[in-house]
N, C-alpha and C. Protein backbone atom coordinates (compact mmCIF):
# COMPACT_ATOMS: atom_id res chain seq x y z
N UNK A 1 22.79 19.48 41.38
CA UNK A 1 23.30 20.63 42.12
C UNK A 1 22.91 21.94 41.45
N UNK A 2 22.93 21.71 40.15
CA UNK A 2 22.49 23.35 39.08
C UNK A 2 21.04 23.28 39.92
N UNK A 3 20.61 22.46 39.52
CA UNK A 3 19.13 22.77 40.02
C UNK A 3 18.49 23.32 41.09
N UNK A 4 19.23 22.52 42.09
CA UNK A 4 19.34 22.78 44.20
C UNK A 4 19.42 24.41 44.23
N UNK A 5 20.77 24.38 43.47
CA UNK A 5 21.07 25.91 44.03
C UNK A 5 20.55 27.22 43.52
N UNK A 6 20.25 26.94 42.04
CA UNK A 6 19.51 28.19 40.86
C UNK A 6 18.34 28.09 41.74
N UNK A 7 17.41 26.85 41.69
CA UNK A 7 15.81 27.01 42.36
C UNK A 7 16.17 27.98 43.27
N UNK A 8 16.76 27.66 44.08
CA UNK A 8 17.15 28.35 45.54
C UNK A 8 17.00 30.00 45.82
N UNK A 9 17.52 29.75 44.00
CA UNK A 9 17.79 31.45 44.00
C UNK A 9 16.72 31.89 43.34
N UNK A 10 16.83 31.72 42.34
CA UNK A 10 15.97 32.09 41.41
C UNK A 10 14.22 32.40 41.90
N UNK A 11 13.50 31.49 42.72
CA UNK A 11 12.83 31.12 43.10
C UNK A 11 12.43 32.67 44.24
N UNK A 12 13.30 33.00 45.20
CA UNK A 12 13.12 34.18 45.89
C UNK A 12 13.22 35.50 45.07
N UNK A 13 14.35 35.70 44.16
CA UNK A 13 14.33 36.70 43.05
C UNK A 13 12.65 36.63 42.14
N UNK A 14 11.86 35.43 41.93
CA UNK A 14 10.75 35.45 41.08
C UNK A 14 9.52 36.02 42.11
N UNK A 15 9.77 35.61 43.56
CA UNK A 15 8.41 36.21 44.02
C UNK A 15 8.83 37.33 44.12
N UNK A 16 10.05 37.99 44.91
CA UNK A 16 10.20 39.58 44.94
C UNK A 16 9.99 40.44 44.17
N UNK A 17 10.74 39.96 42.76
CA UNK A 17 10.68 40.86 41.51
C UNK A 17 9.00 40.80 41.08
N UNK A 18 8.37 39.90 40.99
CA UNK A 18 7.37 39.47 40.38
C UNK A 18 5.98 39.87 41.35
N UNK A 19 5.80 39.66 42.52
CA UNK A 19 5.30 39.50 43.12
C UNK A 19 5.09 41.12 44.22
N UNK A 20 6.54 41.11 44.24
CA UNK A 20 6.78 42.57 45.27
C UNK A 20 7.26 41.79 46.57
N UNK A 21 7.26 40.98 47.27
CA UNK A 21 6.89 40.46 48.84
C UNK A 21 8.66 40.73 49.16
N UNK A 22 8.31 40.26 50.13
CA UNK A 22 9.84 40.85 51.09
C UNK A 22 10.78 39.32 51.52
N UNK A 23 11.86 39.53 51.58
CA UNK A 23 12.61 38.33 51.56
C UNK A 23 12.29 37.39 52.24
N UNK A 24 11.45 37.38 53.56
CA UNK A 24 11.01 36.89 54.38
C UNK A 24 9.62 35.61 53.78
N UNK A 25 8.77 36.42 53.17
CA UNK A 25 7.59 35.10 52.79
C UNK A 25 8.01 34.51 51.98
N UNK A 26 9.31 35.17 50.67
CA UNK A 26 9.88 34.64 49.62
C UNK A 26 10.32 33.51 49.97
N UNK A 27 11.10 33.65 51.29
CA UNK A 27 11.66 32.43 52.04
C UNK A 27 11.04 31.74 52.48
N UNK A 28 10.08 31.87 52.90
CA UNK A 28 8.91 31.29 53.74
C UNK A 28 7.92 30.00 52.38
N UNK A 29 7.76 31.08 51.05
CA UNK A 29 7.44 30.25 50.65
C UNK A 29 8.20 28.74 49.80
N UNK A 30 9.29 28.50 50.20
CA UNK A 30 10.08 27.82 49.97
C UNK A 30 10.17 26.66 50.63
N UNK A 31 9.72 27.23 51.55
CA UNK A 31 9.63 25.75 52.93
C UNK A 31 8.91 24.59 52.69
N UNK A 32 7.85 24.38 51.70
CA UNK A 32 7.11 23.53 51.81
C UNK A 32 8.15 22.66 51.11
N UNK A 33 8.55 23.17 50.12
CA UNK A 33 9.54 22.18 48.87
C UNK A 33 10.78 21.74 49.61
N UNK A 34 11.34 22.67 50.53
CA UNK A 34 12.57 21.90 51.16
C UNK A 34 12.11 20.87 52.50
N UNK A 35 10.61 20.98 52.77
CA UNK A 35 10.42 20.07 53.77
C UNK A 35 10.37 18.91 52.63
N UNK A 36 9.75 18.53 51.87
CA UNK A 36 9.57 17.58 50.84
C UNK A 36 11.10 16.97 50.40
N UNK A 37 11.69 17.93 49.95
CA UNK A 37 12.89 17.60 49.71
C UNK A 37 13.73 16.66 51.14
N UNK A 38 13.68 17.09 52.19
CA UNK A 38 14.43 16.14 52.92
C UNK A 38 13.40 15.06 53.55
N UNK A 39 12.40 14.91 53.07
CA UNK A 39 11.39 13.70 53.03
C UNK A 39 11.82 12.61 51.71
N UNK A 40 11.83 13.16 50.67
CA UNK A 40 12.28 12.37 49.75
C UNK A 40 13.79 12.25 49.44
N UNK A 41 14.75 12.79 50.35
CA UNK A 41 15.77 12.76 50.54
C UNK A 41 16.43 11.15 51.23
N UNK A 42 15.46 11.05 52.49
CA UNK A 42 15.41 9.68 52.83
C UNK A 42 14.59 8.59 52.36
N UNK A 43 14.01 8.86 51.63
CA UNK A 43 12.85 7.73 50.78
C UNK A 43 14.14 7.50 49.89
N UNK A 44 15.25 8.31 49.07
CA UNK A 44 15.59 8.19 48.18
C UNK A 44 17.17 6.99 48.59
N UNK A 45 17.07 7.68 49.32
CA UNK A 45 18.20 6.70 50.01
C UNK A 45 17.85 4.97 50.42
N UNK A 46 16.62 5.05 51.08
CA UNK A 46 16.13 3.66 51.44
C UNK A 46 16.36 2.94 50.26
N UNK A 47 15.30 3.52 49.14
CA UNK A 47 14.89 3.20 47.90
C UNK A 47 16.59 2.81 47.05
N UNK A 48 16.97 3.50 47.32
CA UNK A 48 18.39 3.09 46.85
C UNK A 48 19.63 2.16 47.49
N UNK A 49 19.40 1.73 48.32
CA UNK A 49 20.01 0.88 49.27
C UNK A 49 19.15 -0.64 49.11
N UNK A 50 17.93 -0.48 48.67
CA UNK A 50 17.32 -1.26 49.24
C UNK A 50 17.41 -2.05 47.42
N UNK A 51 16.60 -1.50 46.24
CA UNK A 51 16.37 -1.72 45.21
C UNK A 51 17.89 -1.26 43.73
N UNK A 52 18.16 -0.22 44.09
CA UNK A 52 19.31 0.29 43.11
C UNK A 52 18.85 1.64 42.68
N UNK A 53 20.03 2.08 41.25
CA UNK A 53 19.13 2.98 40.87
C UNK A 53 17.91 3.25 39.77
N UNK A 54 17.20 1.73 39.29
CA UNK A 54 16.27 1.88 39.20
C UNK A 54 14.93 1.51 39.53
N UNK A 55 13.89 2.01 39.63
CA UNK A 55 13.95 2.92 38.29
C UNK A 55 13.85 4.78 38.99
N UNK A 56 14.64 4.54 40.16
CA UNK A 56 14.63 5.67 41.63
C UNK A 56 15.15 7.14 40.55
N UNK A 57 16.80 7.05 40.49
CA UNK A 57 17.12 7.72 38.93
C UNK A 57 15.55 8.84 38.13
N UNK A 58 15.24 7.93 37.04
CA UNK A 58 14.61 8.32 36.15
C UNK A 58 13.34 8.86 36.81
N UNK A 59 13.09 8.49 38.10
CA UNK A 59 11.63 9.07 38.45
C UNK A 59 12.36 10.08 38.76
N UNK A 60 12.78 10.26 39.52
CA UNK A 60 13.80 12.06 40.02
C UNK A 60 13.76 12.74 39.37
N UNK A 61 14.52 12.04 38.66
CA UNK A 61 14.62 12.95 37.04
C UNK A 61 13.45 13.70 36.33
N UNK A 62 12.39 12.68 36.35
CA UNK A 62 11.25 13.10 35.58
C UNK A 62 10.77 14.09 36.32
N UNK A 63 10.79 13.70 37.70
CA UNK A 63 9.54 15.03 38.38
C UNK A 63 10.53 16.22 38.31
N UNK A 64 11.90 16.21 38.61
CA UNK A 64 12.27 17.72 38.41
C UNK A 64 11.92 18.19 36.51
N UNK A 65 12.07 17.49 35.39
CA UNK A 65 11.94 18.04 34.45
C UNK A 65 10.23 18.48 34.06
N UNK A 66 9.46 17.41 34.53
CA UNK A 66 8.46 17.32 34.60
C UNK A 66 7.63 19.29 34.98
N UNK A 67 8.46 19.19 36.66
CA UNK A 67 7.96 20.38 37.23
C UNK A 67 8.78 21.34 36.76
N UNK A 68 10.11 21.58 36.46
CA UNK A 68 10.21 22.54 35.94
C UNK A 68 9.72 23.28 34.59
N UNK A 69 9.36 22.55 33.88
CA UNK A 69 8.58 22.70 32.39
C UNK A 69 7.17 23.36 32.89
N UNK A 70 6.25 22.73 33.80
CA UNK A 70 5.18 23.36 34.19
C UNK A 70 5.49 24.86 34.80
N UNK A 71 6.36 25.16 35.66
CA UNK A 71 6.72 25.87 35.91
C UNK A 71 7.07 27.06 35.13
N UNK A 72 7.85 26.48 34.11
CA UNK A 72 8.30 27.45 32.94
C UNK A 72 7.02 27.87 32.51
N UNK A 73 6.28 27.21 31.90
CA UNK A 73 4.56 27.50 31.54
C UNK A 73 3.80 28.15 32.04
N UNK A 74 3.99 28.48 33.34
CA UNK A 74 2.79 28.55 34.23
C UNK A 74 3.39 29.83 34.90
N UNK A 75 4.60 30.64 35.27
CA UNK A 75 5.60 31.24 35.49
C UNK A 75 4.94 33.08 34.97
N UNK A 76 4.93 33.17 34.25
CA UNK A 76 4.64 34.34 33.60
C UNK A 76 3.07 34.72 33.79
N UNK A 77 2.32 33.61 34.08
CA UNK A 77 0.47 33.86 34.14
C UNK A 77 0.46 34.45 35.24
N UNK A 78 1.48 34.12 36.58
CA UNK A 78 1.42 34.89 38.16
C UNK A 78 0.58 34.04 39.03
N UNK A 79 0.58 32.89 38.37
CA UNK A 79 -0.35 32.19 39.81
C UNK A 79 0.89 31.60 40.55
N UNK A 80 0.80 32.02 41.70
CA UNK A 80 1.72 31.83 42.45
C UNK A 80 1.72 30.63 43.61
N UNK A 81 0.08 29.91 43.40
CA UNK A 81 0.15 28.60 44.12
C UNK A 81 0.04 27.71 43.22
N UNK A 82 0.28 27.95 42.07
CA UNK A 82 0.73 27.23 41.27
C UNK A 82 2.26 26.86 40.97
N UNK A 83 2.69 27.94 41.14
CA UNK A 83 4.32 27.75 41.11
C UNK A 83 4.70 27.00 42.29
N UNK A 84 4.42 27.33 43.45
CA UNK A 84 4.76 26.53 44.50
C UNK A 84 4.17 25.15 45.05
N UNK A 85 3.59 25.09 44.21
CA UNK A 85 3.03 23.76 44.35
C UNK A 85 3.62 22.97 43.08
N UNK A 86 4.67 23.21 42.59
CA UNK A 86 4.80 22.33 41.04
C UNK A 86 6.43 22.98 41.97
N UNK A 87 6.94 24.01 42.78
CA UNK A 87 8.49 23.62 42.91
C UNK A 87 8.67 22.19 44.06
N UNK A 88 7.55 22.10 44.40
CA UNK A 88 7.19 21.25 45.26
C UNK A 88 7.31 19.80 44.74
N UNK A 89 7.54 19.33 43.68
CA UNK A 89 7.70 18.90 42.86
C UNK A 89 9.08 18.73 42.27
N UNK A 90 9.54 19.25 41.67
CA UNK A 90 11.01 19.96 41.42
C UNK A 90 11.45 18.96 42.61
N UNK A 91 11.82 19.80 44.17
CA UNK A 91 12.50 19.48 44.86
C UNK A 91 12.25 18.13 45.46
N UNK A 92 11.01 17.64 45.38
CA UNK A 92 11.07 15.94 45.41
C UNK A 92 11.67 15.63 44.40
N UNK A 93 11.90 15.99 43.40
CA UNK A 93 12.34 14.92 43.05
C UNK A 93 14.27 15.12 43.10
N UNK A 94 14.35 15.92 43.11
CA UNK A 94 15.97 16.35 43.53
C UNK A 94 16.61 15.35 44.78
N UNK A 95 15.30 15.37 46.11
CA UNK A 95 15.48 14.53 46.53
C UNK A 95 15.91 12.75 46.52
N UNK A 96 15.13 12.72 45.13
CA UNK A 96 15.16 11.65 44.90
C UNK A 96 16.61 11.35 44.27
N UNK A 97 17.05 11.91 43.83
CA UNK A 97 18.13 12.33 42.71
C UNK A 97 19.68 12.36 43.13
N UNK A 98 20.27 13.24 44.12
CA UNK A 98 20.36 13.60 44.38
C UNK A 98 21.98 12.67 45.40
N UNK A 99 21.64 12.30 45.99
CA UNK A 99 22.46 11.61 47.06
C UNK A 99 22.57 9.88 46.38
N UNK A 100 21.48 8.93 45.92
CA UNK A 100 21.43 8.08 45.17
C UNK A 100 22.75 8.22 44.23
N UNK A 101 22.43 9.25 43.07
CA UNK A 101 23.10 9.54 41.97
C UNK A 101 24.77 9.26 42.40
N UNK A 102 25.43 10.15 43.30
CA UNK A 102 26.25 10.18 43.64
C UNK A 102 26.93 8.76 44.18
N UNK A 103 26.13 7.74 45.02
CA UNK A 103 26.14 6.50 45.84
C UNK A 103 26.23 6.07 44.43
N UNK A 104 25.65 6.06 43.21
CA UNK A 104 25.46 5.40 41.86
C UNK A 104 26.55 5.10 41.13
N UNK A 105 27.40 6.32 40.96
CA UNK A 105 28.86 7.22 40.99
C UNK A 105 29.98 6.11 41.04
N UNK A 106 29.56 6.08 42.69
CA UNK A 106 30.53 5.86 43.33
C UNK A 106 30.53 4.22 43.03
N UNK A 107 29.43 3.56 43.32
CA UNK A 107 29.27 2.05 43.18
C UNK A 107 30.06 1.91 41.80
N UNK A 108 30.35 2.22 40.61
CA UNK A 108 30.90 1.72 39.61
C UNK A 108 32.53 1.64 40.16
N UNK A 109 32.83 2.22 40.84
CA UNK A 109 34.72 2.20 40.88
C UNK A 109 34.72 1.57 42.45
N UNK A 110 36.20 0.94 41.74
CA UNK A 110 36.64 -0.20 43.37
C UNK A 110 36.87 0.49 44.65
N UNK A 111 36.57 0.03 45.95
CA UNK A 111 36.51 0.47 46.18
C UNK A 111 38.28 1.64 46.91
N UNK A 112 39.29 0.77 46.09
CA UNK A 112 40.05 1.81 46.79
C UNK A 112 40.07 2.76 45.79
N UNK A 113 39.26 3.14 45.05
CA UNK A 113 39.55 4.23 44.39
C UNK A 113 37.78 5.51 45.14
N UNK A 114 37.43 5.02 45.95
CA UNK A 114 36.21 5.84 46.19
C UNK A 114 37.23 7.33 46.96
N UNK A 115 37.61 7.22 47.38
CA UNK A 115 38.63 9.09 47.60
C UNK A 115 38.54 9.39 46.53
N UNK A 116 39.16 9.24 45.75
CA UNK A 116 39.39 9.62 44.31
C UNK A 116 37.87 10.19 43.48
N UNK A 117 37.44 9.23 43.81
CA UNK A 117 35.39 8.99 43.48
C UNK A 117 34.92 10.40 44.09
N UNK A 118 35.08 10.48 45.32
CA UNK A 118 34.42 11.50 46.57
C UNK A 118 34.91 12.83 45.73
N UNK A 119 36.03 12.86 45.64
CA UNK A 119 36.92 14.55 45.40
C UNK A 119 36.41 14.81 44.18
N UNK A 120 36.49 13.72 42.80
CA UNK A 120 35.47 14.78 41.76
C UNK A 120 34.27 14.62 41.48
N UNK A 121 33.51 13.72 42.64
CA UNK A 121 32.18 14.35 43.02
C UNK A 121 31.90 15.97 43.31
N UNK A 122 32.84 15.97 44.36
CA UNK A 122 32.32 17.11 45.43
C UNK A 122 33.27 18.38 44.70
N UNK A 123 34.19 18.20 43.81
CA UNK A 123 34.44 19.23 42.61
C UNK A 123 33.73 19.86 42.02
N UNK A 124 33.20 18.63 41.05
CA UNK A 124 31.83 18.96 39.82
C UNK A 124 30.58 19.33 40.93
N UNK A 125 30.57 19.22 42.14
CA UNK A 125 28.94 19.54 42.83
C UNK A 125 29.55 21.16 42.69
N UNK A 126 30.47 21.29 42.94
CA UNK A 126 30.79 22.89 43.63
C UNK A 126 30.96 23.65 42.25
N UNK A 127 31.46 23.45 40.95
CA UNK A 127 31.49 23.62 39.79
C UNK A 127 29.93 23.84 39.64
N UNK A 128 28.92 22.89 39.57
CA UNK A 128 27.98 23.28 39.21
C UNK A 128 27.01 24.33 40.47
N UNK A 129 27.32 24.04 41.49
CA UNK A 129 26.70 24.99 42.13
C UNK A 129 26.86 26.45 42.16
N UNK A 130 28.26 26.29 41.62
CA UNK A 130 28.83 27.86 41.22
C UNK A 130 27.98 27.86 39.67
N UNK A 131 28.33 27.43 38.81
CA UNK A 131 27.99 27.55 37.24
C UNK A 131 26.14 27.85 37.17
N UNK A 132 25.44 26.93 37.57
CA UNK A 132 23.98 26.95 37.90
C UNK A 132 23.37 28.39 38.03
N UNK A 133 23.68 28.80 39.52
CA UNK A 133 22.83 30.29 39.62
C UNK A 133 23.47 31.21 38.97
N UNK A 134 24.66 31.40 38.56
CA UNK A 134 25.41 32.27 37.47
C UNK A 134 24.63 32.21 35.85
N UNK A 135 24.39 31.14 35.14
CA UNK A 135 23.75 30.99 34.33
C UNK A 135 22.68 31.40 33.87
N UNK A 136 21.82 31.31 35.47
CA UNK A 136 20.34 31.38 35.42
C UNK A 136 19.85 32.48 35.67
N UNK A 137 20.75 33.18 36.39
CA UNK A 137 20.23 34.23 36.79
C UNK A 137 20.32 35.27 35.77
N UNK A 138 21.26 35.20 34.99
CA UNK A 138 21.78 35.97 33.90
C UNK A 138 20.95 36.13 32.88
N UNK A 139 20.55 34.50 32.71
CA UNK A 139 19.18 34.17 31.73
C UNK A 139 17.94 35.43 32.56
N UNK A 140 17.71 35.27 33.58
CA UNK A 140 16.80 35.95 34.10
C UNK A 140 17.15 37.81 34.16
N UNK A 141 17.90 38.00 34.11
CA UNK A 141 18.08 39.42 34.14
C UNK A 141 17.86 39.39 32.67
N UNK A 142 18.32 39.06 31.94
CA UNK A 142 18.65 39.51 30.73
C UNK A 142 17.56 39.11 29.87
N UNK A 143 16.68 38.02 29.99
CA UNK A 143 15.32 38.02 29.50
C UNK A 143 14.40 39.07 30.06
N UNK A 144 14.66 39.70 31.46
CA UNK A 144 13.26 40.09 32.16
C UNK A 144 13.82 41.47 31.44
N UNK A 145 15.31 41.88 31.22
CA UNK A 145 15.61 43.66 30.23
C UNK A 145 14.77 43.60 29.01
N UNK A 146 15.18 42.37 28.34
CA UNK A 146 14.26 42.71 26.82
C UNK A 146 12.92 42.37 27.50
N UNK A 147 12.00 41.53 27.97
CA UNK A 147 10.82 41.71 28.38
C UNK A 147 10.39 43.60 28.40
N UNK A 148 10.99 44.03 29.39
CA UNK A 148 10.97 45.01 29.72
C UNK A 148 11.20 46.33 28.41
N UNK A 149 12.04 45.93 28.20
CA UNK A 149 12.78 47.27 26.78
C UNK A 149 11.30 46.78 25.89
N UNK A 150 10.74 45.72 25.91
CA UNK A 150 9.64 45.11 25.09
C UNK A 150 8.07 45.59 25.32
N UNK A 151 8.09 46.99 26.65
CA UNK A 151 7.04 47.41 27.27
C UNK A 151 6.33 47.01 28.00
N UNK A 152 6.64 45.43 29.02
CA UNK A 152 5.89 44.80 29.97
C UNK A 152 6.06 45.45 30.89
N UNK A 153 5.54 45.10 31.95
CA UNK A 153 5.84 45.90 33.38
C UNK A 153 6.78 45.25 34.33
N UNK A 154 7.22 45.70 34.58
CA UNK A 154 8.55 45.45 35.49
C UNK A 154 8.20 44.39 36.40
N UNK A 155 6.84 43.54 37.12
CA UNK A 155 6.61 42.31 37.59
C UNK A 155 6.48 41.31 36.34
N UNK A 156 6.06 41.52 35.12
CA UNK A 156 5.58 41.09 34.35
C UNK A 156 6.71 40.68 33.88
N UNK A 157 7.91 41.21 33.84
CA UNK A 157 9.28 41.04 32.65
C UNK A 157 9.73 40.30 34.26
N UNK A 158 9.53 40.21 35.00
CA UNK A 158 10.71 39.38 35.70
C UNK A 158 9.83 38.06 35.50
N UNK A 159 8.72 37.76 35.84
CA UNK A 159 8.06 36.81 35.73
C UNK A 159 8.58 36.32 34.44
N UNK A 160 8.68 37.00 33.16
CA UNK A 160 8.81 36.09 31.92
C UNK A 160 10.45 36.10 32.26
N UNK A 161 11.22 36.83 32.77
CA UNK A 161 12.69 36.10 32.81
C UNK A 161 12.84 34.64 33.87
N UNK A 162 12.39 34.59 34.71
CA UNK A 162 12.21 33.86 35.46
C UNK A 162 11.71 32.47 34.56
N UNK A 163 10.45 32.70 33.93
CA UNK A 163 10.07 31.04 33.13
C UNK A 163 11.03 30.73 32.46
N UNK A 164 12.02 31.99 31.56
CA UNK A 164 12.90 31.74 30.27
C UNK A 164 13.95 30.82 31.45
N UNK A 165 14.10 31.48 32.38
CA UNK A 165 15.70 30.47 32.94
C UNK A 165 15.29 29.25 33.57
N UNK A 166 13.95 29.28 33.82
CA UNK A 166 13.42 28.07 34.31
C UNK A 166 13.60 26.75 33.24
N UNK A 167 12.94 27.27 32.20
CA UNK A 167 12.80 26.79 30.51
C UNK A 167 14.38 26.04 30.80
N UNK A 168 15.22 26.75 30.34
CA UNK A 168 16.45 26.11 29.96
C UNK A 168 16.90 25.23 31.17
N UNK A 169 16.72 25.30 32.60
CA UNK A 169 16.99 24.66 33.89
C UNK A 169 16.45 23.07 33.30
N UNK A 170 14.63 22.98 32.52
CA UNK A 170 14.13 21.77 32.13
C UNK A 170 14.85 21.16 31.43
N UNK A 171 15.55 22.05 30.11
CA UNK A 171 15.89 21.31 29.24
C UNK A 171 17.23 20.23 29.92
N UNK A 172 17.79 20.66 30.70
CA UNK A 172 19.06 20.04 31.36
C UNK A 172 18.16 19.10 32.24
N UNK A 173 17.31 18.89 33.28
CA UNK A 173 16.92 17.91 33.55
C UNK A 173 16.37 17.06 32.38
N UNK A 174 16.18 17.29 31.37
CA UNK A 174 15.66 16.23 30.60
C UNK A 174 16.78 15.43 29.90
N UNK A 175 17.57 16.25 29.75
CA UNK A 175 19.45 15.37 29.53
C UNK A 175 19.03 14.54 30.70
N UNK A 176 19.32 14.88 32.02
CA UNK A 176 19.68 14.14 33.27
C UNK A 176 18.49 12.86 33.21
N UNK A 177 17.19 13.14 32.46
CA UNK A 177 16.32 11.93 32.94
C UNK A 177 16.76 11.10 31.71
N UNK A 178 17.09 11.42 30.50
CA UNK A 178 18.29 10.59 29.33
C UNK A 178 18.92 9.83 30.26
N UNK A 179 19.87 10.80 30.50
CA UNK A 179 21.14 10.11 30.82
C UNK A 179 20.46 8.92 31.83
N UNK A 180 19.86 8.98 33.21
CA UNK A 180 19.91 8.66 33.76
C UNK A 180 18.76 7.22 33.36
N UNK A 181 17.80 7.55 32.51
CA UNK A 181 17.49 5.97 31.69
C UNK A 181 18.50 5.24 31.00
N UNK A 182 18.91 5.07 30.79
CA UNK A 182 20.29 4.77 29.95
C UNK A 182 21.29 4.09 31.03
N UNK A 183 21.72 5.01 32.44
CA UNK A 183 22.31 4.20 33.39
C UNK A 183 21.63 3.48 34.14
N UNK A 184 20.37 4.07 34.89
CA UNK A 184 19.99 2.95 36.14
C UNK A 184 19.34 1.75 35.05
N UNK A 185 18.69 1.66 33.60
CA UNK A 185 18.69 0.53 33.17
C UNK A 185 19.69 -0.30 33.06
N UNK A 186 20.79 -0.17 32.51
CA UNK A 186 21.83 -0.90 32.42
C UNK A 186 22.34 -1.31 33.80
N UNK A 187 21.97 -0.80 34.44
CA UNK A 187 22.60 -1.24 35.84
C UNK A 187 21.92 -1.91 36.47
N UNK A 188 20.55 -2.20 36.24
CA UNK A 188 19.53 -3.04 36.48
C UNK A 188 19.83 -4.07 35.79
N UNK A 189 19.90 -4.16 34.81
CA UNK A 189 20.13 -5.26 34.01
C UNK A 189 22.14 -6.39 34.20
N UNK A 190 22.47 -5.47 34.77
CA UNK A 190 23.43 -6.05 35.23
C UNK A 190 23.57 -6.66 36.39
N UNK A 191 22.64 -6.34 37.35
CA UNK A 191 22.57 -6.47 38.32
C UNK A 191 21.48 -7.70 38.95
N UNK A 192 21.22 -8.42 37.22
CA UNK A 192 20.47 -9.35 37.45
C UNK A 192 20.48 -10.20 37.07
């Protein structure tokens, strides 16, 4: 959910600030990743209904940490079909991630306790969807000021705030592709 919702943001704040363009292509260029995203939204589900969560989990995982790290890298140079072609990335794999994870969640507890399951799911989603773009964006203002107080140019310092909050966005998917080797193995292995 940090991820879903910061990209979301963050992502239109990096071409505007960075770029100059108007909310409109910012948005526009977003589309390719959320068409992907609800493509691998249902792959992720099949895949998870069908097999478990692995090794569905850890690939998710990987391509969002995967792409956000490139991203972070690649973020500040200004190639901009580069960025969108690597959030493209990112949001597959969120897809993948994403709705599984939760079904993952939930499969460990009986089932009369899945209410119980559902409510601090959809708590911690709203916790982090609040916490996420608050974080990131902050990272991003406040890297792209010292960028800036640092004599870059005002596309240039948002671009490097933008990789810095990207940067730290990876490091948390790479917990999540941890964590999430660690569960869908064991759960594979139990499950057999």
């Amino acid at each position: 959910m940090m991820t879903t919702f910061s990209m979301s943001v963050l992502l239109p704040l990096y071409f505007e600030g960075a770029y100059g363009m108007t909310a409109l292509i910012a948005g526009l260029l977003i589309l390719p990743a959320i068409a992907c995203n609800a493509v691998t939204s249902i792959v992720g589900g099949r895949v998870m209904d069908a097999r478990g969560a692995w090794p569905l989990l850890p690939v998710g995982f990987a391509l969002i940490a995967v792409g956000q790290t490139a991203i972070s890298m690649t973020a500040a140079s200004m190639n901009i079909g580069v960025v969108v072609a690597l959030t493209v990335v990112v949001y597959a794999g969120v897809g993948l991630v994403l709705s599984p994870s939760q079904t993952a969640g939930l499969e460990t507890l009986p089932a009369a306790e899945h209410p119980h399951g559902t409510a601090l799911l959809n708590t911690w989603n709203m916790i982090a969807a609040s916490f996420g773009p608050s974080l990131f964006i902050g990272l991003l203002s406040s890297s792209a000021a010292t960028a800036g107080a640092a004599g870059a140019a005002t596309d240039v310092a948002q671009a490097i705030g933008f990789a810095i909050a990207v940067r730290v966005a990876a490091v948390i998917a790479v917990v999540g592709f941890a964590t999430s080797l660690v569960y869908a193995r064991r759960e594979s292995h139990m499950s057999h």
